[in-house]
Protein backbone atom coordinates (compact mmCIF):
# COMPACT_ATOMS: atom_id res chain seq x y z
CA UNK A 1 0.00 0.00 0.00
CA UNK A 2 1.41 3.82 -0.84
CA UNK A 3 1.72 6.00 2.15
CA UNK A 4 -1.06 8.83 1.35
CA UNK A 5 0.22 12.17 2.15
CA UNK A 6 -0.91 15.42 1.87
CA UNK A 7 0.00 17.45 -0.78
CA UNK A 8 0.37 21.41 -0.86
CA UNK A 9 2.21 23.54 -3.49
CA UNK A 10 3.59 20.42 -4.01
CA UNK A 11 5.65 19.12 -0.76
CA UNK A 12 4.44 16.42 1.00
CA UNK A 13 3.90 17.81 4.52
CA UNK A 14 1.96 15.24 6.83
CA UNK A 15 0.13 12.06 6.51
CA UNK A 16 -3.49 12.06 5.70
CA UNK A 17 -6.41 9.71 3.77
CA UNK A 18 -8.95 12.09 2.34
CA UNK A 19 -9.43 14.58 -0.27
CA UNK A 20 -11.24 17.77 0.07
CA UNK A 21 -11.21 21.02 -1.93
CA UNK A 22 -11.49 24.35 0.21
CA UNK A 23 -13.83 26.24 -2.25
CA UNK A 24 -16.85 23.60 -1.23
CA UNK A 25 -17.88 21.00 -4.21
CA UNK A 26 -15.50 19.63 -6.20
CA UNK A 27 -13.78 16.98 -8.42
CA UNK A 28 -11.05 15.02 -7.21
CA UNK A 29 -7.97 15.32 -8.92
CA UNK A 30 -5.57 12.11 -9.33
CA UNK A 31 -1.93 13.37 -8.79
CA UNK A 32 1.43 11.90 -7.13
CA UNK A 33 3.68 13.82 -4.23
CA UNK A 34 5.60 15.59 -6.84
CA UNK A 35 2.27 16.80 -8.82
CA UNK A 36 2.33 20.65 -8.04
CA UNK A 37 -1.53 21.97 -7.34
CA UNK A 38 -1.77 24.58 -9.70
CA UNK A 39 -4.80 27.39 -9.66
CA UNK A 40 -6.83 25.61 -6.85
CA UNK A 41 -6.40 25.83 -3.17
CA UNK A 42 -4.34 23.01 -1.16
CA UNK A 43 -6.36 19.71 -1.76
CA UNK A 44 -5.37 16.35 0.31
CA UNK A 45 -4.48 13.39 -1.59
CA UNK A 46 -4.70 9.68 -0.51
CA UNK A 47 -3.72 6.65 -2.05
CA UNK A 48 -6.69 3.95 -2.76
CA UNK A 49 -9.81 6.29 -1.97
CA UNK A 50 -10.70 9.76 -0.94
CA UNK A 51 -13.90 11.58 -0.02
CA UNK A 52 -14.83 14.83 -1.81
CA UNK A 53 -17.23 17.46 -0.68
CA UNK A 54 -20.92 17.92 -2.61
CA UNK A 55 -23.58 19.39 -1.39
CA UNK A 56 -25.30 17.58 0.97
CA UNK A 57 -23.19 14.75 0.18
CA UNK A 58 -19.51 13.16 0.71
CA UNK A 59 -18.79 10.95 -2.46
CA UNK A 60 -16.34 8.51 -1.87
CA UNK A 61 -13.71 8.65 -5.00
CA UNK A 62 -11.67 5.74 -5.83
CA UNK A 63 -8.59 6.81 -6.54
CA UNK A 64 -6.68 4.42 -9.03
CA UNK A 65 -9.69 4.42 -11.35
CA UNK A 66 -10.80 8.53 -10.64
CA UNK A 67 -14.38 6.96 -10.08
CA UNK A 68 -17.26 7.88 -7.26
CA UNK A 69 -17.64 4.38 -5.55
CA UNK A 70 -19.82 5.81 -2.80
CA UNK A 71 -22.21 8.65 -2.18
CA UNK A 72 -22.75 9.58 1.88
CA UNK A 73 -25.56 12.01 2.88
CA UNK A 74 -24.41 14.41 5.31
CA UNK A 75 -25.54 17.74 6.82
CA UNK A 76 -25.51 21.14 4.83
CA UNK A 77 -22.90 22.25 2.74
CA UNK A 78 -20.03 19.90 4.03
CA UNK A 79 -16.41 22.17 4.00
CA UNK A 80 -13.81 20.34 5.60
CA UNK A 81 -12.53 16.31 6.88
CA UNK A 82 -10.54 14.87 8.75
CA UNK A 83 -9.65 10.96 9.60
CA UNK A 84 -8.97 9.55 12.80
CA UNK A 85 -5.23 7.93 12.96
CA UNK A 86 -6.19 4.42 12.26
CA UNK A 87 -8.45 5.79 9.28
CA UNK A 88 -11.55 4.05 11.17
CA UNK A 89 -13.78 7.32 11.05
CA UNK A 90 -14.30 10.46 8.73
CA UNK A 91 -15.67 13.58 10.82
CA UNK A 92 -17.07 16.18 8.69
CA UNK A 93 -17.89 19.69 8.91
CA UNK A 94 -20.86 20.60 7.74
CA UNK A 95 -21.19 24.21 7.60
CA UNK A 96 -24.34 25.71 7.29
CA UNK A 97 -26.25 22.77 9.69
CA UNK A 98 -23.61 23.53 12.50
CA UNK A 99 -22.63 20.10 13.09
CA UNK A 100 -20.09 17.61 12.64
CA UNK A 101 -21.35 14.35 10.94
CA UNK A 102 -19.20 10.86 11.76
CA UNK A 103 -18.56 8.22 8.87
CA UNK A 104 -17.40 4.67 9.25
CA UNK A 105 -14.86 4.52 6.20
CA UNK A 106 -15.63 0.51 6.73
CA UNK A 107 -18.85 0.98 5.61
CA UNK A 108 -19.06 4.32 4.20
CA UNK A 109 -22.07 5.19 5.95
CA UNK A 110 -22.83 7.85 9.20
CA UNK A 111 -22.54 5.74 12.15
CA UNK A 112 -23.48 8.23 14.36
CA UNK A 113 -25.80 11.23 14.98
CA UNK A 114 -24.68 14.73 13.93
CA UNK A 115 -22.47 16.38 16.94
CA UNK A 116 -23.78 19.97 17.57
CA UNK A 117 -20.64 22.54 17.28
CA UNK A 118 -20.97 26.40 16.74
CA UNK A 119 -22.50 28.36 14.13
CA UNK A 120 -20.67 27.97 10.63
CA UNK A 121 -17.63 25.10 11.41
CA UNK A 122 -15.21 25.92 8.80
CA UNK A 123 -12.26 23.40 8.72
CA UNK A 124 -9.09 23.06 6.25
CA UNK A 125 -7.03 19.69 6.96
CA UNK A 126 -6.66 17.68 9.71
CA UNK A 127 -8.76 19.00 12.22
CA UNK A 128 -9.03 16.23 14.86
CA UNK A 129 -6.99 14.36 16.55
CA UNK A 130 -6.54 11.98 19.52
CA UNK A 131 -7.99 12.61 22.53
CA UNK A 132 -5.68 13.51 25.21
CA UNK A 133 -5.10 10.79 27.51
CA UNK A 134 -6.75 12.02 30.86
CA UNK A 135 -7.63 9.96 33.42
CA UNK A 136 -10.79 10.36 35.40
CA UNK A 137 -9.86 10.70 39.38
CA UNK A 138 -13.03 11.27 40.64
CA UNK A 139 -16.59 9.76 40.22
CA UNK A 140 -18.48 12.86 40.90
CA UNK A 141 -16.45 15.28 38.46
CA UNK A 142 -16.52 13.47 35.51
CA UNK A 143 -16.82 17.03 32.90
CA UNK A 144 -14.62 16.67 29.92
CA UNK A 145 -13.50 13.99 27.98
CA UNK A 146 -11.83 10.89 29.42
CA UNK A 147 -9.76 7.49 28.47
CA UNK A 148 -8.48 4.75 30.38
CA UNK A 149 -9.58 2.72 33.31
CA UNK A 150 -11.90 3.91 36.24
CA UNK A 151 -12.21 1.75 38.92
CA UNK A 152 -15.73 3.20 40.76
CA UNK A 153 -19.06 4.66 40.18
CA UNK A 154 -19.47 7.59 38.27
CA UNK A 155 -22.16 10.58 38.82
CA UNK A 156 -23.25 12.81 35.74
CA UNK A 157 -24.89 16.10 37.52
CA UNK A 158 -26.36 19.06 35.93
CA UNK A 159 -23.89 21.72 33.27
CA UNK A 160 -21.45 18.36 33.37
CA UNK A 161 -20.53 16.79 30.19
CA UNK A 162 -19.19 13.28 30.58
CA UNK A 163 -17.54 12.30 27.87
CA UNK A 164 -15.63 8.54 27.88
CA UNK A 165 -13.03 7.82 24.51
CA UNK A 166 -11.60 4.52 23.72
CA UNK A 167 -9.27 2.81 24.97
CA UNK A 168 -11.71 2.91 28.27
CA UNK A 169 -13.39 1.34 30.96
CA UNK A 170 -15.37 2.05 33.63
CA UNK A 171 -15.37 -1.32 36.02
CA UNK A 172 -18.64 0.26 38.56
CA UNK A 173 -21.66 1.90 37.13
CA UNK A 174 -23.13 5.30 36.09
CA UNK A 175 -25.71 7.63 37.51
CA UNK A 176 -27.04 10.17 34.85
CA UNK A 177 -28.72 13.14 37.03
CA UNK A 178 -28.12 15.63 34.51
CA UNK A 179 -25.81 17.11 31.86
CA UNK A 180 -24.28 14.57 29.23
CA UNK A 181 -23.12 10.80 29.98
CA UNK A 182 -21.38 10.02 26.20
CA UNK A 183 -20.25 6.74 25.84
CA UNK A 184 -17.59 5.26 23.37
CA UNK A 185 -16.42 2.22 24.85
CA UNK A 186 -17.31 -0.35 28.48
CA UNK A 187 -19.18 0.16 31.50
CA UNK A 188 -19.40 -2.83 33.47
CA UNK A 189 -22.21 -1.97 35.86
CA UNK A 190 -25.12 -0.61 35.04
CA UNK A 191 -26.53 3.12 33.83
CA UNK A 192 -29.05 4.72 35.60
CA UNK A 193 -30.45 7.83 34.21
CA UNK A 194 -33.67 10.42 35.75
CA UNK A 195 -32.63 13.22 33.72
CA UNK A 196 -30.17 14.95 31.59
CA UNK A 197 -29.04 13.15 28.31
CA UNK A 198 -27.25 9.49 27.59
CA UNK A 199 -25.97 8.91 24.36
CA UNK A 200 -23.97 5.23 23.71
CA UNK A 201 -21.83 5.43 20.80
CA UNK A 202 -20.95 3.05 18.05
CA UNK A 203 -19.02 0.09 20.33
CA UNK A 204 -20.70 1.27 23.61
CA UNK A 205 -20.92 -1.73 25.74
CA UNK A 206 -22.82 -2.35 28.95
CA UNK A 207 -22.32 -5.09 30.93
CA UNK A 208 -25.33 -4.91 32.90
CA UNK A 209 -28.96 -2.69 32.79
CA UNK A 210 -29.96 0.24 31.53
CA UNK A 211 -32.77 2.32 33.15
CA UNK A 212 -33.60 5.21 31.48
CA UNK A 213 -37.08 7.35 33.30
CA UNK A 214 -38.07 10.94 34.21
CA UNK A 215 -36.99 14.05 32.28
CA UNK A 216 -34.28 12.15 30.26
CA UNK A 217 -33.24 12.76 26.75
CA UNK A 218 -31.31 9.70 24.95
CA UNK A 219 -29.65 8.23 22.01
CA UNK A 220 -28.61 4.94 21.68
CA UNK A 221 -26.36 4.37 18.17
CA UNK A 222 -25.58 1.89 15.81
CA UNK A 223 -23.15 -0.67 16.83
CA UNK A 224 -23.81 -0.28 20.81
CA UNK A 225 -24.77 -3.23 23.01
CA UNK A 226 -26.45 -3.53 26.28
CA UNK A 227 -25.52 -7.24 28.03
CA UNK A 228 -28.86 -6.85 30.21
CA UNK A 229 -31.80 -5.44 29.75
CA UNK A 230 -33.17 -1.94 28.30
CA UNK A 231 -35.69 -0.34 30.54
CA UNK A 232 -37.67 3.10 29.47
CA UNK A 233 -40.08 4.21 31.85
CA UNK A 234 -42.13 7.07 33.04
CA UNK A 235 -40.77 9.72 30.70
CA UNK A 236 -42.17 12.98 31.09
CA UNK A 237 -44.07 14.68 28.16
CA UNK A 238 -42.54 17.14 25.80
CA UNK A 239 -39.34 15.44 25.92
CA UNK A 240 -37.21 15.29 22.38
CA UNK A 241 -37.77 12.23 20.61
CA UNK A 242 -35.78 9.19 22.38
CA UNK A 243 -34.18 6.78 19.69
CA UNK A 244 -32.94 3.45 20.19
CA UNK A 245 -31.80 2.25 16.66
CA UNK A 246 -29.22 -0.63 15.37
CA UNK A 247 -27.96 -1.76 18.79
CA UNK A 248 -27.78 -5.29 20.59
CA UNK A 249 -29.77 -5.70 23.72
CA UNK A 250 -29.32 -9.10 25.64
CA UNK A 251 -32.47 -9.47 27.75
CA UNK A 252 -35.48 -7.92 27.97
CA UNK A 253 -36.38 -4.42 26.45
CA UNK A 254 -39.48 -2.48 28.22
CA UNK A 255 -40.78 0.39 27.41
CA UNK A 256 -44.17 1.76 29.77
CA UNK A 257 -45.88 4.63 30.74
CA UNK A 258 -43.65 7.04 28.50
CA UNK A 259 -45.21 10.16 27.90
CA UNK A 260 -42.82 11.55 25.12
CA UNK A 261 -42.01 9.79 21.83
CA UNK A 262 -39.71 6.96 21.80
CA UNK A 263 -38.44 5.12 18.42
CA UNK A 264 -37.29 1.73 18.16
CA UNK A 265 -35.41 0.89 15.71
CA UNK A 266 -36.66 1.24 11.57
CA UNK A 267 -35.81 0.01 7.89
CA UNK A 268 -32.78 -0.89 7.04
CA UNK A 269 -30.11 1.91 5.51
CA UNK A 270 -32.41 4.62 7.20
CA UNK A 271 -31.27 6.48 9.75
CA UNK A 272 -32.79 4.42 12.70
CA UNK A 273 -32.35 0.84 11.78
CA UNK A 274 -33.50 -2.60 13.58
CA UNK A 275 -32.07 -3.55 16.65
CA UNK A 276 -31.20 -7.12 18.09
CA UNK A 277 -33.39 -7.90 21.13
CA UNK A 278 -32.26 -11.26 22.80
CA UNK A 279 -35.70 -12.01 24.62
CA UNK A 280 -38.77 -10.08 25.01
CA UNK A 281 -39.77 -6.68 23.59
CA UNK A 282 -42.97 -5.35 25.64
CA UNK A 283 -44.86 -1.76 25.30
CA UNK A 284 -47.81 -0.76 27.79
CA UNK A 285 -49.69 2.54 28.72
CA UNK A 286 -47.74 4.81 26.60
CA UNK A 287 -49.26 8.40 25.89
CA UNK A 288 -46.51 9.38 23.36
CA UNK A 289 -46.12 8.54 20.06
CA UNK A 290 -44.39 4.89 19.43
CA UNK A 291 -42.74 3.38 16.62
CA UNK A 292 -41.65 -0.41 16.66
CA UNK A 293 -39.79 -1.04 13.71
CA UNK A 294 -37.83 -3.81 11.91
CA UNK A 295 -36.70 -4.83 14.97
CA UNK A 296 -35.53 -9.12 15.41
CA UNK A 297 -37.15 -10.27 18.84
CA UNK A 298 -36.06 -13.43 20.29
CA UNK A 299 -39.36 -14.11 22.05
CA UNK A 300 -42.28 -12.06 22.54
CA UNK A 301 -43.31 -8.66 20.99
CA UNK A 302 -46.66 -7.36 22.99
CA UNK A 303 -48.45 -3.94 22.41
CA UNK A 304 -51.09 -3.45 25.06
CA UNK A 305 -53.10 -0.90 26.22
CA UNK A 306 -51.25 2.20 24.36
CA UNK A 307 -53.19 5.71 23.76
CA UNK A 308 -50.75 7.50 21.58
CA UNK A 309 -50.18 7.00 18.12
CA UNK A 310 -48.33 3.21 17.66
CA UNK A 311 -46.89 1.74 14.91
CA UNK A 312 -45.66 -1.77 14.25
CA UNK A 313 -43.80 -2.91 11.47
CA UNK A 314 -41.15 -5.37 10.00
CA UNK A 315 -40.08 -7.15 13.26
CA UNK A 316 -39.04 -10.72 13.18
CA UNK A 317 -40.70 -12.31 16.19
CA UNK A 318 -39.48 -15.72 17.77
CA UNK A 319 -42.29 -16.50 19.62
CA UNK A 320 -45.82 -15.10 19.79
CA UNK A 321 -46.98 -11.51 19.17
CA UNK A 322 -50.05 -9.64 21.31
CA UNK A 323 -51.84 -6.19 20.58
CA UNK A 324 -53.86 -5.32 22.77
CA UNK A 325 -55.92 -2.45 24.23
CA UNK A 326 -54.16 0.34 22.36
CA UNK A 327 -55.71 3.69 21.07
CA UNK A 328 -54.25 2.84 17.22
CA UNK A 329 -52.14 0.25 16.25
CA UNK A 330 -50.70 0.63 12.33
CA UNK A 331 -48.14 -1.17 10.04
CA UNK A 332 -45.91 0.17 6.88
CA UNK A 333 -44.86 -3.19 6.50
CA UNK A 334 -45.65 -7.31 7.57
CA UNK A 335 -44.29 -8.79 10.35
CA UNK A 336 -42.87 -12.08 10.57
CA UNK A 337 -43.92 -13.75 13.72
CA UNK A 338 -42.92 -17.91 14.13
CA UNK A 339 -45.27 -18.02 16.85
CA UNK A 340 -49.69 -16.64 17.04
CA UNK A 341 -49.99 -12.69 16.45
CA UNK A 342 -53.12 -11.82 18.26
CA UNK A 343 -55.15 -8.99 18.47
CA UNK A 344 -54.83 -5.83 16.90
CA UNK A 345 -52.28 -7.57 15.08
CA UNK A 346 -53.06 -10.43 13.94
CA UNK A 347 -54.21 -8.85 10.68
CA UNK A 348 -50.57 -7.96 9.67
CA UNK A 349 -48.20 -10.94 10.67
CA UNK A 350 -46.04 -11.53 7.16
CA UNK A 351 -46.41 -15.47 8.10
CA UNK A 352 -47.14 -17.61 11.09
CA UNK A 353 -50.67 -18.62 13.18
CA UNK A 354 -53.21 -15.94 13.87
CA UNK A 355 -55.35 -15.33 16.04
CA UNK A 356 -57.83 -12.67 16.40
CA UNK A 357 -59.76 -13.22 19.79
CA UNK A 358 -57.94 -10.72 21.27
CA UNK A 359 -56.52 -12.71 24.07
């Protein structure tokens, strides 16, 4: 493989694997470290592939053949990259949606949710790094970002932001009271959270429960896992929409008595996708709007006794499936149940006994 560098008037000044021009849109051009950029601004060139600016859009160019291989969707006029050092992840600026978008170069697709940043982000080069490596010494001062191990229990209070980077542990559990809990690698314990917001990055593991209740705000990404089970409870209304899309969750996932919104999972290469659910999936007495979508469920999926707006939709169901009691119950598309759907939905199971009694 050829070292990419980064090429600028035509010296090779630092090591880089994306392309970008700094007037906005462009075309990639295919050069060599001796290839002088004449008329444009500095560009970045990479061996094998390179990502260009478009739009809305990153397009993926393949360098040895000069030919888009991929087209990403990002936020508003995208103007400037940059790669982490093991060329895992792509953060863009997108500057007129104030945010930074994150792209798996695996995959070429956004793995996480846009990061809020000021107004207008404006980047040329390599405009990320490493984070340092600080080391959390206390459980109930956890504002800033953070790597390595912490043996104890961590507290997130209110104006904190908690933010943990790989290569990290935390070997107790954490208490969300406020502020921001953002994950990126292993708690052990459990997370508790009655306020504030909890987002679990792609490879977020927990080891043991997550309860999620009061006035909390949450997002739970694609390619996080949750060993135990996934409790959302007694949410407050007017809450931002909770999502819990393309993770792994090892038990049981509940959801009851929510008052705000809450989306599980949705079609695949959306932005929400499915999400793995070992055993159970059950939703009671919620006010707010639900969506339960193209989710697999290794036992039962039940829907009982819901007054907001519900929809069900794609799941794969292992074992039986119940609707019950609720205000509205809809469908976009057939679910696949091996088991008896019954009530409300037994008129859209894609295959499998059914059962309309109600029971």
């Amino acid at each position: 493989m050829v070292t990419p560098v980064m090429v600028a008037g035509g010296t090779a000044v630092a090591i880089i694997t994306i392309i970008i021009d700094a007037r906005g849109p462009t075309a990639a051009i295919r050069t060599n470290s001796a290839t002088r950029m004449k008329k444009h601004p500095p560009r970045y060139r990479a061996a094998g592939q390179g990502i260009a600016t478009a739009g809305s859009r990153m397009s993926v160019i393949d360098t040895a053949t000069n030919t888009v291989i991929a087209t990403i969707p990002v936020g508003i006029l995208p103007w400037g990259v940059a790669v982490t050092p093991d060329g895992s992840t792509v953060y863009v600026a997108n500057s007129n949606a104030s945010t930074i978008s994150v792209i798996d170069t695996a995959s070429n697709t956004v793995i996480d949710p846009p990061i809020p940043v000021g107004r207008g982000p404006t980047a040329f080069g390599k405009f990320i790094g490493p984070a340092p490596a600080v080391h959390l010494t206390s459980g109930d001062h956890c504002n800033g970002v953070f790597t390595g191990s912490f043996d104890g229990n961590i507290t997130v209070s209110a104006g904190q932001s908690c933010v943990f980077v790989p290569p990290c542990e935390i070997e107790r559990s954490v208490t969300v009271n406020g502020g921001t809990f953002n994950l990126a690698c292993t708690v052990e314990g459990n997370i508790i959270q009655d306020n504030g917001n909890l987002i679990l990055r792609h490879k977020a593991r927990v080891h043991g429960t997550v309860q999620i209740s009061g006035t909390s705000a949450f997002t739970l990404s694609p390619g996080a896992a949750i060993s135990g089970g996934l409790h959302i409870r007694n949410l407050a209304a007017g809450l931002p929409q909770g999502t819990v899309c393309g993770i792994k969750v090892g038990r049981n996932l509940l959801i009851k008595n929510n008052a705000s919104s809450v989306e599980i999972g949705g079609p695949k290469g959306q932005t929400c996708e499915g999400n793995d659910i070992t055993r159970n999936l059950q939703a009671d007495n919620n006010s707010g709007t639900l969506s339960i979508d193209f989710n697999k469920i290794g036992g039962d999926l039940q829907v009982n006794n819901n007054s907001g707006a519900t929809d069900v939709s794609g799941n794969m169901v292992g074992d039986d499936m119940r609707c019950r009691g609720n205000a509205s119950v809809t469908h976009v598309a057939l679910n696949t149940v091996r088991g008896r759907a019954r009530g409300q939905c037994a008129a859209f199971p894609g295959q499998g006994d059914q059962d309309d009694d109600g029971k």
